[in-house]
C-alpha atoms as a PDB file:
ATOM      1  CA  UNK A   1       0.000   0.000   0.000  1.00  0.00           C
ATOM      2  CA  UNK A   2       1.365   2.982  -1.027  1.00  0.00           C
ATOM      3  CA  UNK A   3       1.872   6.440   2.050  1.00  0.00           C
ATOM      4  CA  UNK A   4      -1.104   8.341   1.363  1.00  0.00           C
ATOM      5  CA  UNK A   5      -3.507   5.105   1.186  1.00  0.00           C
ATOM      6  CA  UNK A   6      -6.017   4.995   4.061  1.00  0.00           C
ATOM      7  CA  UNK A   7      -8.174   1.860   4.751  1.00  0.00           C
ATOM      8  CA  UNK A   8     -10.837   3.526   7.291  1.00  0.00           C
ATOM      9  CA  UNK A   9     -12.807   0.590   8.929  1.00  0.00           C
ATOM     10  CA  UNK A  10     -15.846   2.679  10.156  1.00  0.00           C
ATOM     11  CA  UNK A  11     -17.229   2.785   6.593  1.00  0.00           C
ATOM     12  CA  UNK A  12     -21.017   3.642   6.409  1.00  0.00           C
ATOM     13  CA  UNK A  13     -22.240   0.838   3.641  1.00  0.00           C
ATOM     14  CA  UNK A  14     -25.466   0.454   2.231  1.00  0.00           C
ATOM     15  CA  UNK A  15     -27.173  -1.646  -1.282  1.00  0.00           C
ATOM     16  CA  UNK A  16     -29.710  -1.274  -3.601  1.00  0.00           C
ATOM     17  CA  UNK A  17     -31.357  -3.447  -6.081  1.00  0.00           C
ATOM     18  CA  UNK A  18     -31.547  -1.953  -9.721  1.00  0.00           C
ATOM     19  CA  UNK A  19     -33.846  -3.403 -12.406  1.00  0.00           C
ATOM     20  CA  UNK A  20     -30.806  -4.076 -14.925  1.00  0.00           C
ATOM     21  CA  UNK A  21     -27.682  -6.542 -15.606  1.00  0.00           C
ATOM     22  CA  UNK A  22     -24.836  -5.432 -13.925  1.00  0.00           C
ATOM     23  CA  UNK A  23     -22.817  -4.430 -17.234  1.00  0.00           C
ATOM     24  CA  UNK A  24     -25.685  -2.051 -17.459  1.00  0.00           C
ATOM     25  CA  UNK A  25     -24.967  -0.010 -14.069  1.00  0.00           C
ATOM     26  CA  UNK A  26     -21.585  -0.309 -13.833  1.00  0.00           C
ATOM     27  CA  UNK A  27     -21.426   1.486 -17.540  1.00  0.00           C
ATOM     28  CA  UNK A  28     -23.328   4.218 -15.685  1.00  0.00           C
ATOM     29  CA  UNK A  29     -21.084   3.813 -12.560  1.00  0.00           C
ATOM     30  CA  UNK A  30     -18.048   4.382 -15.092  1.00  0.00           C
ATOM     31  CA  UNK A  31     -20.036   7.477 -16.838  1.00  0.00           C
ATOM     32  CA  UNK A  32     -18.667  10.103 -14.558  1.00  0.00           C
ATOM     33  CA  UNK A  33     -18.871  12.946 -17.026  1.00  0.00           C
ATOM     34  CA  UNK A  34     -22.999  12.591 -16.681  1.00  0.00           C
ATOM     35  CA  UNK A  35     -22.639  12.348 -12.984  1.00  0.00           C
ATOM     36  CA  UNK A  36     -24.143  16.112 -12.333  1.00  0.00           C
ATOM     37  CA  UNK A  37     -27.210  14.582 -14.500  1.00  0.00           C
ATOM     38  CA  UNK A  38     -27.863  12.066 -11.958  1.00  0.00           C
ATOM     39  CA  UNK A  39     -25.935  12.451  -8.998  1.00  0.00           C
ATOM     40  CA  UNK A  40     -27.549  15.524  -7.067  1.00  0.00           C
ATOM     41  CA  UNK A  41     -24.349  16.376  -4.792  1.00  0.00           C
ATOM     42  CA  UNK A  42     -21.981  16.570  -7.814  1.00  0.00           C
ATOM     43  CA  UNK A  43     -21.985  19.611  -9.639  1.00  0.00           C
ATOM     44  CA  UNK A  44     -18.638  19.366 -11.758  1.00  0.00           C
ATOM     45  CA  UNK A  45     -16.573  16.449 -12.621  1.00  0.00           C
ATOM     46  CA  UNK A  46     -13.098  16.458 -14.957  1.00  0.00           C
ATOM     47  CA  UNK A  47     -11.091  13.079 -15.950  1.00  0.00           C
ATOM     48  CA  UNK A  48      -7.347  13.610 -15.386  1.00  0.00           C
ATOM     49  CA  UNK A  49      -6.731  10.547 -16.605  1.00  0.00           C
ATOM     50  CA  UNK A  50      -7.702   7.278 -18.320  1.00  0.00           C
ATOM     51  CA  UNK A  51      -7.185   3.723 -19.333  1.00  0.00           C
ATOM     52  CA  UNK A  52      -8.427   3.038 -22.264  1.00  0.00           C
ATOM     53  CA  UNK A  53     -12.226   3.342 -21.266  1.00  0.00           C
ATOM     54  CA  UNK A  54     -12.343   3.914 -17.752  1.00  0.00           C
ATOM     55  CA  UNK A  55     -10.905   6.800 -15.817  1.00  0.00           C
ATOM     56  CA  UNK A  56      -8.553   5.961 -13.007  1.00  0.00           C
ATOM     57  CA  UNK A  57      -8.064   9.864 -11.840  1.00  0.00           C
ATOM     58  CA  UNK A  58     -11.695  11.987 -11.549  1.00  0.00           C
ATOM     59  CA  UNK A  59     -11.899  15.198 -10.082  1.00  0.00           C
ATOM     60  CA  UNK A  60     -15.177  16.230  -8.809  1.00  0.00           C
ATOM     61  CA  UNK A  61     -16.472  19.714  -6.974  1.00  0.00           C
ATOM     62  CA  UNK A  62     -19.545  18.656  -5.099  1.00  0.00           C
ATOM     63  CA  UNK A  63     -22.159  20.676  -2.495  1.00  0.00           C
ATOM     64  CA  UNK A  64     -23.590  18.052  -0.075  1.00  0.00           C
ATOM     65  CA  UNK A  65     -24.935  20.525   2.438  1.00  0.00           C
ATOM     66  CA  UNK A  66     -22.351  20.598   5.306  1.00  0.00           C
ATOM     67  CA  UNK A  67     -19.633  19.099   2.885  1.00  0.00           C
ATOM     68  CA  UNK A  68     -18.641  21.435  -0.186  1.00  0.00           C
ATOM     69  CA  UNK A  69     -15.829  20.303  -1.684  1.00  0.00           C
ATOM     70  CA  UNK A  70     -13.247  19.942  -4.686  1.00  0.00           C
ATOM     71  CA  UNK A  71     -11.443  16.663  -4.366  1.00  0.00           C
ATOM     72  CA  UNK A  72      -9.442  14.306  -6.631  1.00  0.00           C
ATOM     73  CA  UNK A  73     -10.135  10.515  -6.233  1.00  0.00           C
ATOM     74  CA  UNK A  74      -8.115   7.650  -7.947  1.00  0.00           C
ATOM     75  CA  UNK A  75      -9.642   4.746  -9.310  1.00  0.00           C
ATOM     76  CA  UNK A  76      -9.478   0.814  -9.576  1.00  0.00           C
ATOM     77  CA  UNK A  77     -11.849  -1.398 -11.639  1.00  0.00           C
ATOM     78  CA  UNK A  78     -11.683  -5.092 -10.705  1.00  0.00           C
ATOM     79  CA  UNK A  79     -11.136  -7.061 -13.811  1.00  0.00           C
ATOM     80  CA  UNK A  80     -14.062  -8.861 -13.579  1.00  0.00           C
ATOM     81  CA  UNK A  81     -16.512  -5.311 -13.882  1.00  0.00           C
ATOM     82  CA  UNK A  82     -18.082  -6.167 -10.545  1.00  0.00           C
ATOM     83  CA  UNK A  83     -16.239  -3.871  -8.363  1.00  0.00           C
ATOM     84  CA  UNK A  84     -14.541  -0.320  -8.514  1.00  0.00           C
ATOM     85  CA  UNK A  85     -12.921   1.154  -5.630  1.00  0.00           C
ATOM     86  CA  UNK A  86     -11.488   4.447  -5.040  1.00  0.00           C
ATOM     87  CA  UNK A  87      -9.033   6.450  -2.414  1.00  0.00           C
ATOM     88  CA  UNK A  88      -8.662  10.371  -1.641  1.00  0.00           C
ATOM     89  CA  UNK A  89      -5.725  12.037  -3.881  1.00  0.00           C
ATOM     90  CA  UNK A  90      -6.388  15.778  -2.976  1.00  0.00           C
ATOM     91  CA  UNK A  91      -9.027  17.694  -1.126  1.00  0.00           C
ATOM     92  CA  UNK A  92      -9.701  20.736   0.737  1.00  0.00           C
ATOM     93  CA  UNK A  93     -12.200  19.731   3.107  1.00  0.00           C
ATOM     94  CA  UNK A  94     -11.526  16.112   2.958  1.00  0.00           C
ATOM     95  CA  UNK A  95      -8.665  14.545   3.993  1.00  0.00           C
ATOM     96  CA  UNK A  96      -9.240  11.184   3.537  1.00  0.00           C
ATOM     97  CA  UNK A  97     -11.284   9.335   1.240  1.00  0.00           C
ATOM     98  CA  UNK A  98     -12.405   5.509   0.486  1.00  0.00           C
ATOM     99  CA  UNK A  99     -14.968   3.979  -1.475  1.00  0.00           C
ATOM    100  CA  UNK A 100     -16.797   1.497  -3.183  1.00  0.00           C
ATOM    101  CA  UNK A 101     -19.125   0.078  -5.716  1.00  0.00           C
ATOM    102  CA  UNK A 102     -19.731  -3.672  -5.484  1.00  0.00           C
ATOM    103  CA  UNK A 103     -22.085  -5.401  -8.101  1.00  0.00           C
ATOM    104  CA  UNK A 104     -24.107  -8.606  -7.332  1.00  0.00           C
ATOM    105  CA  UNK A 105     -26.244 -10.011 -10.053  1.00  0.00           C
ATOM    106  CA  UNK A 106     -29.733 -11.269  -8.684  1.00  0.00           C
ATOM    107  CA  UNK A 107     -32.825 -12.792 -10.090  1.00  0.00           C
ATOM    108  CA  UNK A 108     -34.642  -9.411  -9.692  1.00  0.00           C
ATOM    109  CA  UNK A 109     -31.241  -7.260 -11.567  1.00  0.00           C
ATOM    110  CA  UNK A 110     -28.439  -5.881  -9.772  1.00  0.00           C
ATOM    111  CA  UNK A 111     -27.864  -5.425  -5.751  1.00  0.00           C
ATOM    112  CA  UNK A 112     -25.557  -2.457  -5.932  1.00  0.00           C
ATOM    113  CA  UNK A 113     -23.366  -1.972  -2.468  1.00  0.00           C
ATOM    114  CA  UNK A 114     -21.706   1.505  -1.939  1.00  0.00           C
ATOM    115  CA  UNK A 115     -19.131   1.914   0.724  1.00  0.00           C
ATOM    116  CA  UNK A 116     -17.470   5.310   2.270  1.00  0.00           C
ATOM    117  CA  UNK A 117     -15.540   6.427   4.441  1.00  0.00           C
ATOM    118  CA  UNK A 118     -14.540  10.338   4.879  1.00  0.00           C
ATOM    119  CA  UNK A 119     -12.582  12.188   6.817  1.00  0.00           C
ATOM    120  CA  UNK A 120     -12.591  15.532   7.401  1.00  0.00           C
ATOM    121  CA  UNK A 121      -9.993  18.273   7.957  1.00  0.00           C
ATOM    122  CA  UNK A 122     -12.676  19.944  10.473  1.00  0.00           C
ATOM    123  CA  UNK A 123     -13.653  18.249  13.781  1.00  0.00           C
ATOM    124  CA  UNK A 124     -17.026  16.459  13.307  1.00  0.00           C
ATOM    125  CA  UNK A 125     -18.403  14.081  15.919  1.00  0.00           C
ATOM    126  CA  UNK A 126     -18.197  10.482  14.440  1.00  0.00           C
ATOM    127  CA  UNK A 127     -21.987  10.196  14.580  1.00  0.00           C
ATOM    128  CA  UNK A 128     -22.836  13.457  12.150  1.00  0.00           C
ATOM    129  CA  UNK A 129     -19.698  12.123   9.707  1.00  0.00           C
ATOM    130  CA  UNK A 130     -21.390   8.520  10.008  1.00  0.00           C
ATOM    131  CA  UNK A 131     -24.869  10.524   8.996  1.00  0.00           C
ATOM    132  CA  UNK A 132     -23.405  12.773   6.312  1.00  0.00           C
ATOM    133  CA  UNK A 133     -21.960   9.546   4.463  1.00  0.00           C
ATOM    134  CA  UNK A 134     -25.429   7.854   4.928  1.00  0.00           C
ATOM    135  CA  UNK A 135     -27.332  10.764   3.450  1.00  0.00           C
ATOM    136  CA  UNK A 136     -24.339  10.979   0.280  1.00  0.00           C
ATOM    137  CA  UNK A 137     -24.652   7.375   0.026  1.00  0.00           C
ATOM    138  CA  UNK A 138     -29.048   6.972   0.362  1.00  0.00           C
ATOM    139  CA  UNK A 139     -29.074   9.890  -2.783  1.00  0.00           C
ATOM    140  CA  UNK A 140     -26.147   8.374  -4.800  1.00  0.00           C
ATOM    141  CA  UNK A 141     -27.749   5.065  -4.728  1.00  0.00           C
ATOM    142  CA  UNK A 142     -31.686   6.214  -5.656  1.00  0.00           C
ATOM    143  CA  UNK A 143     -29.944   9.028  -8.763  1.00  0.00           C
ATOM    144  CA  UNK A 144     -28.208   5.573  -9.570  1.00  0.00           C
ATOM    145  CA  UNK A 145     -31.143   3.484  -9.575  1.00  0.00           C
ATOM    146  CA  UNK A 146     -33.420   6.448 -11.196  1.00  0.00           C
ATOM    147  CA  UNK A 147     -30.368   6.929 -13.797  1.00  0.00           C
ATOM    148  CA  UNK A 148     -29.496   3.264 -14.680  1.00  0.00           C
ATOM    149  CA  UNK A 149     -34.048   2.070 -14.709  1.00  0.00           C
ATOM    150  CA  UNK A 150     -34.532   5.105 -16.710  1.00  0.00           C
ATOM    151  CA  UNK A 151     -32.168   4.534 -19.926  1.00  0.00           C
END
């Protein structure tokens, strides 16, 4: 693991089911450029870089209430298009930063489970962070499911 990887373990987690295959969300998933479209905290997003189709460096400016912020985040697809995961690069409010998508194909579609962890460079009790990353995660995963049911 490289210095500026952090694994937080107090990661608020939560799924979804989505009425599609999983190729089919995680091609939205990988869409970041339509992100402000769908994704009601994120107002700008710019790919710094890219492998062949995906990104693996996004940078996003996003107004979640409490949290505004501009913040890099690096990228890693799984090879089997199940799973991306990302870490923090550069913030201002946030220091640290981990996520992830994870895709499990169902009779009914897709179960879609997002996990994050942030940490801040102001003081916030554990219990409003906790609350803040429940509320980002609730509205990424319904603009997700609205986005992906809606194509």
């Amino acid at each position: 693991m490289s210095g500026n990887v952090r694994v937080m373990a107090d990661a608020t987690t939560s799924s979804i089911t989505i009425d599609a295959d999983p190729d089919t969300v995680m091609a939205v998933i990988a869409d970041f450029e339509a992100y402000p479209e769908w994704a009601d905290q994120v107002k700008t997003v710019e790919i710094l870089a890219k492998d062949g189709d995906r990104a693996d460096q996004v940078r996003f400016s996003m107004d979640a209430g409490p949290i505004k912020d501009t913040y890099t985040l690096d990228y890693d697809w799984a090879g089997d298009g199940r799973s991306v995961s990302w870490v923090l690069v550069k913030g201002q409010m946030q220091k640290a930063q981990t996520g992830s998508y994870t895709l499990e194909s169902t009779g009914a579609g897709t179960t879609v489970t997002y996990s994050l962890a942030v940490d801040l460079n102001i003081p916030m009790i554990g219990m409003l962070r906790r609350k803040a990353e429940k509320v980002i995660i609730d509205t990424a995963l319904k603009g997700l499911k609205r986005r992906v049911e809606g194509r």
